[in-house]
C-alpha atoms as a PDB file:
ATOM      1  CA  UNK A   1      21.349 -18.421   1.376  1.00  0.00           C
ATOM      2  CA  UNK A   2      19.232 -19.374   4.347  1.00  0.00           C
ATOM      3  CA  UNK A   3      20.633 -17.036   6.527  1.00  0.00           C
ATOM      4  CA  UNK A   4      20.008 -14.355   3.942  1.00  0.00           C
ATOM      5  CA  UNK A   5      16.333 -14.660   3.244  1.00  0.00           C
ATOM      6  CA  UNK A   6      15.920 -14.913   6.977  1.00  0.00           C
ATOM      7  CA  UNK A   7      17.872 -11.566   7.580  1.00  0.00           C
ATOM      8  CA  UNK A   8      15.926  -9.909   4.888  1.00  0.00           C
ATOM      9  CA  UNK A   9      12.796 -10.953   6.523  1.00  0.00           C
ATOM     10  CA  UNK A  10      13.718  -9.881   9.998  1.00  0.00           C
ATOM     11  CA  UNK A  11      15.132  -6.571   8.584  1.00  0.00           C
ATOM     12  CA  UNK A  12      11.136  -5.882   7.238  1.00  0.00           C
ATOM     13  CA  UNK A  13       9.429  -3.368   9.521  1.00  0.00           C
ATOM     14  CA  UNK A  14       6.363  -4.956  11.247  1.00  0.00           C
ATOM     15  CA  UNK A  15       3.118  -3.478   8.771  1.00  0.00           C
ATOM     16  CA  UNK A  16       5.244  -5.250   5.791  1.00  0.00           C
ATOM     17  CA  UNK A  17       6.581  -8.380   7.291  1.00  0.00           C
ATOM     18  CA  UNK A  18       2.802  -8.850   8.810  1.00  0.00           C
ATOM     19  CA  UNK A  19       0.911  -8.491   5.835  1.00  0.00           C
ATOM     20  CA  UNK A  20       3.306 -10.515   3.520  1.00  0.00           C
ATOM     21  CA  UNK A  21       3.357 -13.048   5.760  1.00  0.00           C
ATOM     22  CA  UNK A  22      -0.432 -13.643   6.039  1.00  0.00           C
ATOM     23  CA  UNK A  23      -0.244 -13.298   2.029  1.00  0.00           C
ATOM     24  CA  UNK A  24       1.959 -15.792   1.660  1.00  0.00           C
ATOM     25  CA  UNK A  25       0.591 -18.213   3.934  1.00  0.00           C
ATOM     26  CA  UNK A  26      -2.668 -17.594   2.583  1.00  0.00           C
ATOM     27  CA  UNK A  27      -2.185 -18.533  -0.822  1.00  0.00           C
ATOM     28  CA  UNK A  28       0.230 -21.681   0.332  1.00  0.00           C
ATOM     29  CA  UNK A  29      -2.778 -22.849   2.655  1.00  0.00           C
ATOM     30  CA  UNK A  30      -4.596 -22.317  -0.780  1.00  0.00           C
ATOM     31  CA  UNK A  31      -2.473 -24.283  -3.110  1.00  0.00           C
ATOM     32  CA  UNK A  32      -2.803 -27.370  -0.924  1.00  0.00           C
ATOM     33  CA  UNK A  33      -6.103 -27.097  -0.106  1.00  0.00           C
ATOM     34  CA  UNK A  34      -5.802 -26.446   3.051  1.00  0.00           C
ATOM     35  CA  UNK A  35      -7.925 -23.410   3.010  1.00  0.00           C
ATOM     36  CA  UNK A  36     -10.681 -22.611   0.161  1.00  0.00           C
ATOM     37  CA  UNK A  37     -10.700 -19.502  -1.533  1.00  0.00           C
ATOM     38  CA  UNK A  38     -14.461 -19.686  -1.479  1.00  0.00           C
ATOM     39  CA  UNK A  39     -14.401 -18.629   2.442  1.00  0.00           C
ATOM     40  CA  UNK A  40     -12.569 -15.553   2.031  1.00  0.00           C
ATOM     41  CA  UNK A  41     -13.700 -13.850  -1.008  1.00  0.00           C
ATOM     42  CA  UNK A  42     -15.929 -10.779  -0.551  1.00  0.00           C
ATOM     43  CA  UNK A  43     -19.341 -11.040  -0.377  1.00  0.00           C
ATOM     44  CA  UNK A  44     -21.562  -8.370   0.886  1.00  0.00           C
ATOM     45  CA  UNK A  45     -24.672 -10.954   1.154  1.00  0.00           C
ATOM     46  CA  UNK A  46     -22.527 -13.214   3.340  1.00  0.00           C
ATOM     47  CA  UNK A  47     -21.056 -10.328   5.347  1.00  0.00           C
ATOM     48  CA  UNK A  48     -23.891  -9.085   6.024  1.00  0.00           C
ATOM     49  CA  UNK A  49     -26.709 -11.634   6.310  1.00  0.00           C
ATOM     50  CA  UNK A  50     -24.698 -14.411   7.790  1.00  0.00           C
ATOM     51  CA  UNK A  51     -21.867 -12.202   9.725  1.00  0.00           C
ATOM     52  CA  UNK A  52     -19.073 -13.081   7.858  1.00  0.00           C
ATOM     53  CA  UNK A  53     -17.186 -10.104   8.690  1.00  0.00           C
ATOM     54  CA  UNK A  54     -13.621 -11.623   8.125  1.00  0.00           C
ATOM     55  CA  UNK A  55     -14.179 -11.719   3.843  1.00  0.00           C
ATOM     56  CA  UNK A  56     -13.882  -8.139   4.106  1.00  0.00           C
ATOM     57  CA  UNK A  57     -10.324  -8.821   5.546  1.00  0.00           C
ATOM     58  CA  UNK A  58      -8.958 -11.996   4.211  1.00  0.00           C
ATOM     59  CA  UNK A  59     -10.046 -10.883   0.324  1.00  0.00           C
ATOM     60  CA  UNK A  60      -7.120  -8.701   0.747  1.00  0.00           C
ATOM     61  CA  UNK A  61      -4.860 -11.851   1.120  1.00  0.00           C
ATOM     62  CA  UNK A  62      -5.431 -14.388  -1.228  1.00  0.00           C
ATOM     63  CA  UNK A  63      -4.168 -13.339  -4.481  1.00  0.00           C
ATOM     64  CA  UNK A  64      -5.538 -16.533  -6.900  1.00  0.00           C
ATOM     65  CA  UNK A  65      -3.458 -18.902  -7.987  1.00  0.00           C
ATOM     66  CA  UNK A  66       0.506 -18.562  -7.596  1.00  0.00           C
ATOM     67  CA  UNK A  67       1.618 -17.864 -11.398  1.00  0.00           C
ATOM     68  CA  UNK A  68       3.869 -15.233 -12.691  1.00  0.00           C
ATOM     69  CA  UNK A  69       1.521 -12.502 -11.639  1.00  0.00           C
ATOM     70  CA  UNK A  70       1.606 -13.847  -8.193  1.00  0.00           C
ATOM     71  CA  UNK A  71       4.966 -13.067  -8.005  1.00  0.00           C
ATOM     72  CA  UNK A  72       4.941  -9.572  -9.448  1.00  0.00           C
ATOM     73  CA  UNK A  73       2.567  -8.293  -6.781  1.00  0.00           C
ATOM     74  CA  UNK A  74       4.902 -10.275  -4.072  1.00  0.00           C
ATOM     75  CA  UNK A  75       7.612  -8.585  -5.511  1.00  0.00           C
ATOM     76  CA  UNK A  76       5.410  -5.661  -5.242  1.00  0.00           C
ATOM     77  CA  UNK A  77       4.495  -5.873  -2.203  1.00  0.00           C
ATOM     78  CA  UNK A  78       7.702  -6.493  -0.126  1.00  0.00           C
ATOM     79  CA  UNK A  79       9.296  -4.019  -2.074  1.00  0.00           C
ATOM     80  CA  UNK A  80       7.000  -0.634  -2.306  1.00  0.00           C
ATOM     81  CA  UNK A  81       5.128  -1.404   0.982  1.00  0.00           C
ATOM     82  CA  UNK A  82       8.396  -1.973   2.420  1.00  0.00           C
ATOM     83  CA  UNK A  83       9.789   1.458   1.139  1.00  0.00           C
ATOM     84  CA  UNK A  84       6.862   3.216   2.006  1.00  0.00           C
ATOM     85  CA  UNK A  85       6.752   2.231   5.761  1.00  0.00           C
ATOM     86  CA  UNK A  86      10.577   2.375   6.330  1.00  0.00           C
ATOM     87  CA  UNK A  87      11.265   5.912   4.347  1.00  0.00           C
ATOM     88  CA  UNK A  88       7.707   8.150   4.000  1.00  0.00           C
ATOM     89  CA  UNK A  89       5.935   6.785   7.117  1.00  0.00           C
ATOM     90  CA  UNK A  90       9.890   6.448   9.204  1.00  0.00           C
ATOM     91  CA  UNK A  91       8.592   6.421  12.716  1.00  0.00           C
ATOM     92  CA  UNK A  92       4.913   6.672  11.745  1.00  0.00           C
ATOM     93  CA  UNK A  93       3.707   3.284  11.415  1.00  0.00           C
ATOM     94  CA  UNK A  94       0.285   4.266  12.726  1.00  0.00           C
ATOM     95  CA  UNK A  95      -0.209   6.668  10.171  1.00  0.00           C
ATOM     96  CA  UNK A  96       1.239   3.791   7.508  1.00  0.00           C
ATOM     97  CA  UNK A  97      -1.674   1.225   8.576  1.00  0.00           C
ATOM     98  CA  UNK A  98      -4.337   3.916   8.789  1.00  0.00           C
ATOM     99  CA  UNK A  99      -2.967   4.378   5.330  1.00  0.00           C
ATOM    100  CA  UNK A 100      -3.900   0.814   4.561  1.00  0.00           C
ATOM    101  CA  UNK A 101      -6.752   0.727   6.407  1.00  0.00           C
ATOM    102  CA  UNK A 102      -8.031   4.042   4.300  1.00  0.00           C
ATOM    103  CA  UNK A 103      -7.192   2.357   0.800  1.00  0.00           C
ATOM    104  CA  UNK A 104      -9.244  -1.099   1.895  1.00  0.00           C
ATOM    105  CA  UNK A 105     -11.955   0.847   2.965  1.00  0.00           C
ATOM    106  CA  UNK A 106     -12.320   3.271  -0.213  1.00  0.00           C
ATOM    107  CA  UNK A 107     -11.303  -0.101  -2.690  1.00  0.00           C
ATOM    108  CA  UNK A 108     -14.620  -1.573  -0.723  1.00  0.00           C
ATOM    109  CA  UNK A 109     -16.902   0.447  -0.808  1.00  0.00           C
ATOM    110  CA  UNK A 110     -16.069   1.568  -5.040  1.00  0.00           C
ATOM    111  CA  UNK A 111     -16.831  -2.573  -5.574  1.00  0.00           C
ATOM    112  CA  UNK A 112     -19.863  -1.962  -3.422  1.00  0.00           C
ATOM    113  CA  UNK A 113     -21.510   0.584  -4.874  1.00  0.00           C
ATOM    114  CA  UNK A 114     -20.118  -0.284  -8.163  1.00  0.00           C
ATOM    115  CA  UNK A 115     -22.288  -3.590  -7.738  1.00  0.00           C
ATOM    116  CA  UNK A 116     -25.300  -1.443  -7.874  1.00  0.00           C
ATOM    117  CA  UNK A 117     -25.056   0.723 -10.891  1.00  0.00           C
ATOM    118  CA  UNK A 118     -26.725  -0.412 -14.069  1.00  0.00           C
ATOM    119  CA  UNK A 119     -24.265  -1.543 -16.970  1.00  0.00           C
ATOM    120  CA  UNK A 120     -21.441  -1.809 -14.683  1.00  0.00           C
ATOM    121  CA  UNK A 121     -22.411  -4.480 -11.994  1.00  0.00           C
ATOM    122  CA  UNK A 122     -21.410  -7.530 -14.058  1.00  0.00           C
ATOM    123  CA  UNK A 123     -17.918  -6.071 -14.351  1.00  0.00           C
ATOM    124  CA  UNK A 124     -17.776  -5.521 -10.644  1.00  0.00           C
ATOM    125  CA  UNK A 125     -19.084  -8.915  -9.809  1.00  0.00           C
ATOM    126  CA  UNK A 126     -16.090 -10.488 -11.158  1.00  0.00           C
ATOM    127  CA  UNK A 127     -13.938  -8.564  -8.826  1.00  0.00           C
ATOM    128  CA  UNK A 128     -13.851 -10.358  -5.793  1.00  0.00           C
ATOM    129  CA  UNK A 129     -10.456 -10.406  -4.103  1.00  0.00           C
ATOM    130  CA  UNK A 130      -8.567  -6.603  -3.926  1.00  0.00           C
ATOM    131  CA  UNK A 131      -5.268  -7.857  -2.992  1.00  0.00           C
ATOM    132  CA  UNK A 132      -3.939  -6.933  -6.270  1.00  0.00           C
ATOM    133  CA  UNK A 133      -5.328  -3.399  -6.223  1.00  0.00           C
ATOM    134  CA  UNK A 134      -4.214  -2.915  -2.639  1.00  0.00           C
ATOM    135  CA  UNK A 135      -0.821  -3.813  -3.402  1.00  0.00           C
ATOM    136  CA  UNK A 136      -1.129  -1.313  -6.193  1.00  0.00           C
ATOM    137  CA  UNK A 137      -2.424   1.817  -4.745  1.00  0.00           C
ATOM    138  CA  UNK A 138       1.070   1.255  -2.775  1.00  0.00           C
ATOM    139  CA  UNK A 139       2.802   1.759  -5.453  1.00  0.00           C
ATOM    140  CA  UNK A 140       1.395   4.642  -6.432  1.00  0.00           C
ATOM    141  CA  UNK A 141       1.613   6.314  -3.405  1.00  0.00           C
ATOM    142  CA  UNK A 142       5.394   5.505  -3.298  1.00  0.00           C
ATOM    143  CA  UNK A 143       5.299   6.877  -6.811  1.00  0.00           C
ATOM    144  CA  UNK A 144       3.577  10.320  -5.876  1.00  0.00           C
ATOM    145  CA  UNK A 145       6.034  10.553  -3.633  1.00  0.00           C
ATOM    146  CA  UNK A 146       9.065   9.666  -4.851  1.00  0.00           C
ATOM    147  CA  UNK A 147       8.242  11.138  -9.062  1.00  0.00           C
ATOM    148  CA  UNK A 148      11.536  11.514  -9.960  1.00  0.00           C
ATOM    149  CA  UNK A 149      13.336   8.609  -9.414  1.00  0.00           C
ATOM    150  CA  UNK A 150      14.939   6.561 -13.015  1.00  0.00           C
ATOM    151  CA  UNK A 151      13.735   3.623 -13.761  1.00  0.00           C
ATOM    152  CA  UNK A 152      14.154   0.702 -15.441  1.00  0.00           C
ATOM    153  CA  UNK A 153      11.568  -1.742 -16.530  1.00  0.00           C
ATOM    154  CA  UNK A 154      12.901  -5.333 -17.238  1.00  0.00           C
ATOM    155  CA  UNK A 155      16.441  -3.683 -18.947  1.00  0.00           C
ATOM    156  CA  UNK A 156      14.195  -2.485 -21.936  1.00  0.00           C
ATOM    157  CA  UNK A 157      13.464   1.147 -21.372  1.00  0.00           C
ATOM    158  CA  UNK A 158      13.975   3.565 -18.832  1.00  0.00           C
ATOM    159  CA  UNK A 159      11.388   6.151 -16.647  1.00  0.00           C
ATOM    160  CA  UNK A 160      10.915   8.262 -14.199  1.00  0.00           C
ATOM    161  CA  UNK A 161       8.893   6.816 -10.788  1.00  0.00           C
ATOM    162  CA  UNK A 162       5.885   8.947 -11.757  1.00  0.00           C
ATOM    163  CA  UNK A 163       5.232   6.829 -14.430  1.00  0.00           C
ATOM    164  CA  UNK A 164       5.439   3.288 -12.918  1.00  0.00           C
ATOM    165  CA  UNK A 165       1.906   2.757 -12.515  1.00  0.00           C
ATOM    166  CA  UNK A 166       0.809   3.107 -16.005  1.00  0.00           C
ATOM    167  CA  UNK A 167       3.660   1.330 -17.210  1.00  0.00           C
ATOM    168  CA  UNK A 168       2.448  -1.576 -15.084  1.00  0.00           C
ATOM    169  CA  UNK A 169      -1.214  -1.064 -15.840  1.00  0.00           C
ATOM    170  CA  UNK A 170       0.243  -1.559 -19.114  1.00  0.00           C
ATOM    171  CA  UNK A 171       1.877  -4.653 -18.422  1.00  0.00           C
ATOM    172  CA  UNK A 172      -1.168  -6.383 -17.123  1.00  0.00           C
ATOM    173  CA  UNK A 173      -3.029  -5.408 -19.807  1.00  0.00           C
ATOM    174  CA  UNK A 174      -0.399  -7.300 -22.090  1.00  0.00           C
ATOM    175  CA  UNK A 175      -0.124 -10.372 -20.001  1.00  0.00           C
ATOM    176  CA  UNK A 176      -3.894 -10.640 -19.655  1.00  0.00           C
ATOM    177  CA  UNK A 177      -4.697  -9.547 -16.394  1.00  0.00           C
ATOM    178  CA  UNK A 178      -7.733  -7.335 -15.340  1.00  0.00           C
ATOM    179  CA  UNK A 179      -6.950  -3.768 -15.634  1.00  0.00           C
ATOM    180  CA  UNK A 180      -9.728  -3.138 -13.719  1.00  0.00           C
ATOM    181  CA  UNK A 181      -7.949  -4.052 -10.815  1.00  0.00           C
ATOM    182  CA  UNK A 182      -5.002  -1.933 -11.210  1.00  0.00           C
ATOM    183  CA  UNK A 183      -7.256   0.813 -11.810  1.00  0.00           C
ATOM    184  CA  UNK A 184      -9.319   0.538  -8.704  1.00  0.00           C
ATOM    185  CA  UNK A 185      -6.012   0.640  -7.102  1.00  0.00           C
ATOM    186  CA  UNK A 186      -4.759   3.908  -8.407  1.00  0.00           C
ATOM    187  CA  UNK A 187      -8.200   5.410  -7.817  1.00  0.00           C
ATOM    188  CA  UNK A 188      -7.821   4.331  -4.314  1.00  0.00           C
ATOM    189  CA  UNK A 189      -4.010   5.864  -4.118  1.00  0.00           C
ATOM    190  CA  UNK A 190      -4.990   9.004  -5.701  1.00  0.00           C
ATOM    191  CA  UNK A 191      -7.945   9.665  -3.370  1.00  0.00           C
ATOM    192  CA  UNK A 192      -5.130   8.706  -0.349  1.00  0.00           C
ATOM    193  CA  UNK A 193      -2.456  11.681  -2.087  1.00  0.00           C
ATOM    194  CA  UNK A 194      -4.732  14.016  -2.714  1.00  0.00           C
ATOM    195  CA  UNK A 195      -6.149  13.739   0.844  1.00  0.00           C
ATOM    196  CA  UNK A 196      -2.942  13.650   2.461  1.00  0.00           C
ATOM    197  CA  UNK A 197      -0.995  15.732   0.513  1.00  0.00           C
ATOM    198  CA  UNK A 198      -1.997  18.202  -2.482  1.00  0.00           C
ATOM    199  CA  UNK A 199      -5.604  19.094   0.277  1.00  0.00           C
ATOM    200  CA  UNK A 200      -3.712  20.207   3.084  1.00  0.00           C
ATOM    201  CA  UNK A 201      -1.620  22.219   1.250  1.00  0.00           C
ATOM    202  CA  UNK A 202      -4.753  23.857  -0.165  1.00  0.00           C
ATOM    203  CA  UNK A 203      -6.647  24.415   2.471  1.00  0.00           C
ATOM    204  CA  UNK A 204      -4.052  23.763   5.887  1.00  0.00           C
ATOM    205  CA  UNK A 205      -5.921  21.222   6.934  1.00  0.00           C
ATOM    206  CA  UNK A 206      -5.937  17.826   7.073  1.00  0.00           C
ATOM    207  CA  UNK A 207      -8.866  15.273   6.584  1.00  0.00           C
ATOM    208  CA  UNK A 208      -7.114  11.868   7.264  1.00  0.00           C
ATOM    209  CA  UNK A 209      -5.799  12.308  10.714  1.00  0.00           C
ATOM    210  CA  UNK A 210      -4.805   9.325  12.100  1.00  0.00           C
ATOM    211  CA  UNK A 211      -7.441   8.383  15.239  1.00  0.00           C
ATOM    212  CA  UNK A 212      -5.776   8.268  18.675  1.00  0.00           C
ATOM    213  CA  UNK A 213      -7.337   5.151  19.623  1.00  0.00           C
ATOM    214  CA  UNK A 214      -5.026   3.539  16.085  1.00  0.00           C
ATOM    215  CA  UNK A 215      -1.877   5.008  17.505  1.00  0.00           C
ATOM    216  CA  UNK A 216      -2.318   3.898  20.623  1.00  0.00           C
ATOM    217  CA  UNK A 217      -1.827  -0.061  19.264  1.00  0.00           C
ATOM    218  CA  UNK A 218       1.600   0.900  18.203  1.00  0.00           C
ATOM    219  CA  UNK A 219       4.872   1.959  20.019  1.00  0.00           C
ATOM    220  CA  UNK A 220       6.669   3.891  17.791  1.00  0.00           C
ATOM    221  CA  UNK A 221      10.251   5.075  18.254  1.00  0.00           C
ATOM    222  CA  UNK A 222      11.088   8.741  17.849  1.00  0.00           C
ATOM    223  CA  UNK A 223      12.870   9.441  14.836  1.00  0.00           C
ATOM    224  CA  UNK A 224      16.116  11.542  15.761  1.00  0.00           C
ATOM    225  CA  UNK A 225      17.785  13.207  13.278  1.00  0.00           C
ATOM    226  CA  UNK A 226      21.804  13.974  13.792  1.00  0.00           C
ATOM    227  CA  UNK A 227      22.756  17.545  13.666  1.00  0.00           C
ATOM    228  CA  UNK A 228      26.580  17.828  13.442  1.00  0.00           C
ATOM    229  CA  UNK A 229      28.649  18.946  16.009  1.00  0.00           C
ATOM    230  CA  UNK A 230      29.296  23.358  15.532  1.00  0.00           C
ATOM    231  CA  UNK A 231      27.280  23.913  12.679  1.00  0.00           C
ATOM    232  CA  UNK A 232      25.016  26.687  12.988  1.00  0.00           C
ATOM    233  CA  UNK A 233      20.918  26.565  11.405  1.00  0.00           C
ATOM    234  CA  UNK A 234      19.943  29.957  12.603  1.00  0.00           C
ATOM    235  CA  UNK A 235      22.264  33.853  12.405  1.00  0.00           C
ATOM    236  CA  UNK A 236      24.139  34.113  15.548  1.00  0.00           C
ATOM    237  CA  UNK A 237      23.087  36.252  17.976  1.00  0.00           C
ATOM    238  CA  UNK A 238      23.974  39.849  17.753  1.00  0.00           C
ATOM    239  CA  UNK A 239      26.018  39.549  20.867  1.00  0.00           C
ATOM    240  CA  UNK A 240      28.690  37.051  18.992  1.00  0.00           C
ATOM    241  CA  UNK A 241      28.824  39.202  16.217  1.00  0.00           C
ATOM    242  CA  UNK A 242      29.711  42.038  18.210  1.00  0.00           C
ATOM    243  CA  UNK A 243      32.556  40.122  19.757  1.00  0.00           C
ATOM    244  CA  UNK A 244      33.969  39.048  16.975  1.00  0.00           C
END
């Protein structure tokens, strides 16, 4: 069983295995007191005034205490960040944590701003750790991209992928959880897919390229795809068909 887990865990490509890693370790530290949530939650006073600079990183880590919902976003989390970065972003890994990088900086700066608009600051007050909505705007990125994949949820009904994010929305509504959170999440993933996606294919170009000096930090392997041996993905020449 050992043996297993620790396969599985080496098998994770490096963006996934990172950040669940300094999740997990996080919220352990957490749990025995090791580390106190009260030094990595975001606060823009602290940030700014006292040059905290590491809440706006480590709010993305802790995510409260380690219940049932703790483990749905870990599930989450290994699972739809993992499919994301091995299948969609194969060989792209820069582009995968620029893709990260883009959602934390957009899931910021809606709690920052949010914080200053009349009627709706109390609501954003409250929100003070985004790991939950960052692990969400994964999934619906993977869901964008993968809409027509069948579904189960729990062995109760079945869907298509499009769907998963409002069924969990749903979910967390029922079990008592802020839907807040899940929201800022898919507002975050839908500004990433239409930016990426349905926009270039408006206009041919493409806003969110990833910056040279992020692809420099990472080595990644050229994809090669195997073409069988005598199969042809063009007409012959005229030549060939002449001498046949």
């Amino acid at each position: 069983m050992a043996q297993a887990v620790e396969e599985w865990y080496k098998q994770m490509p490096i963006i996934t295995r990172s950040y669940l890693t300094a999740a997990v370790v996080t919220n352990i530290g957490c749990s025995l007191d090791i580390i106190s949530p009260h030094n990595l939650y975001l606060n823009p006073i602290l940030v700014v005034k006292q040059y905290q600079f590491w809440r706006l990183v480590t709010n993305f880590l802790y995510f409260r205490k380690m219940d049932l919902d703790f483990m749905f976003h870990m599930f989450f989390l290994a699972r739809y960040c993992k499919l994301l970065e091995e299948n969609s972003f194969r060989g792209r890994t820069a582009d995968f944590f620029y893709m990260l990088l883009f959602g934390a900086t957009v899931l910021t700066g809606i709690v920052l701003i949010g914080g200053m608009i009349p009627y709706l600051s109390e609501s954003f007050a409250k929100i003070i750790f985004l790991s939950n909505s960052l692990t969400f705007m994964m999934v619906y990125v993977w869901s964008k991209q993968n809409p027509f994949i069948h579904m189960s949820f729990l062995g109760l009904f079945t869907f298509t992928a499009a769907y998963l994010p409002w069924v969990l929305l749903t979910f967390s509504v029922i079990v008592g959880a802020s839907a807040w959170v899940d929201l800022l999440g898919m507002i975050a993933g839908h500004a990433y897919y239409f930016l990426e996606d349905v926009y270039p294919r408006m206009t041919s170009r493409r806003p969110l390229r990833t910056p040279s000096f992020i692809k420099a930090l990472f080595a990644d392997d050229p994809v090669v795809v195997a073409r069988p041996e005598n199969v042809r993905f063009a007409p012959p020449p005229v030549e060939e068909l002449h001498q046949d």
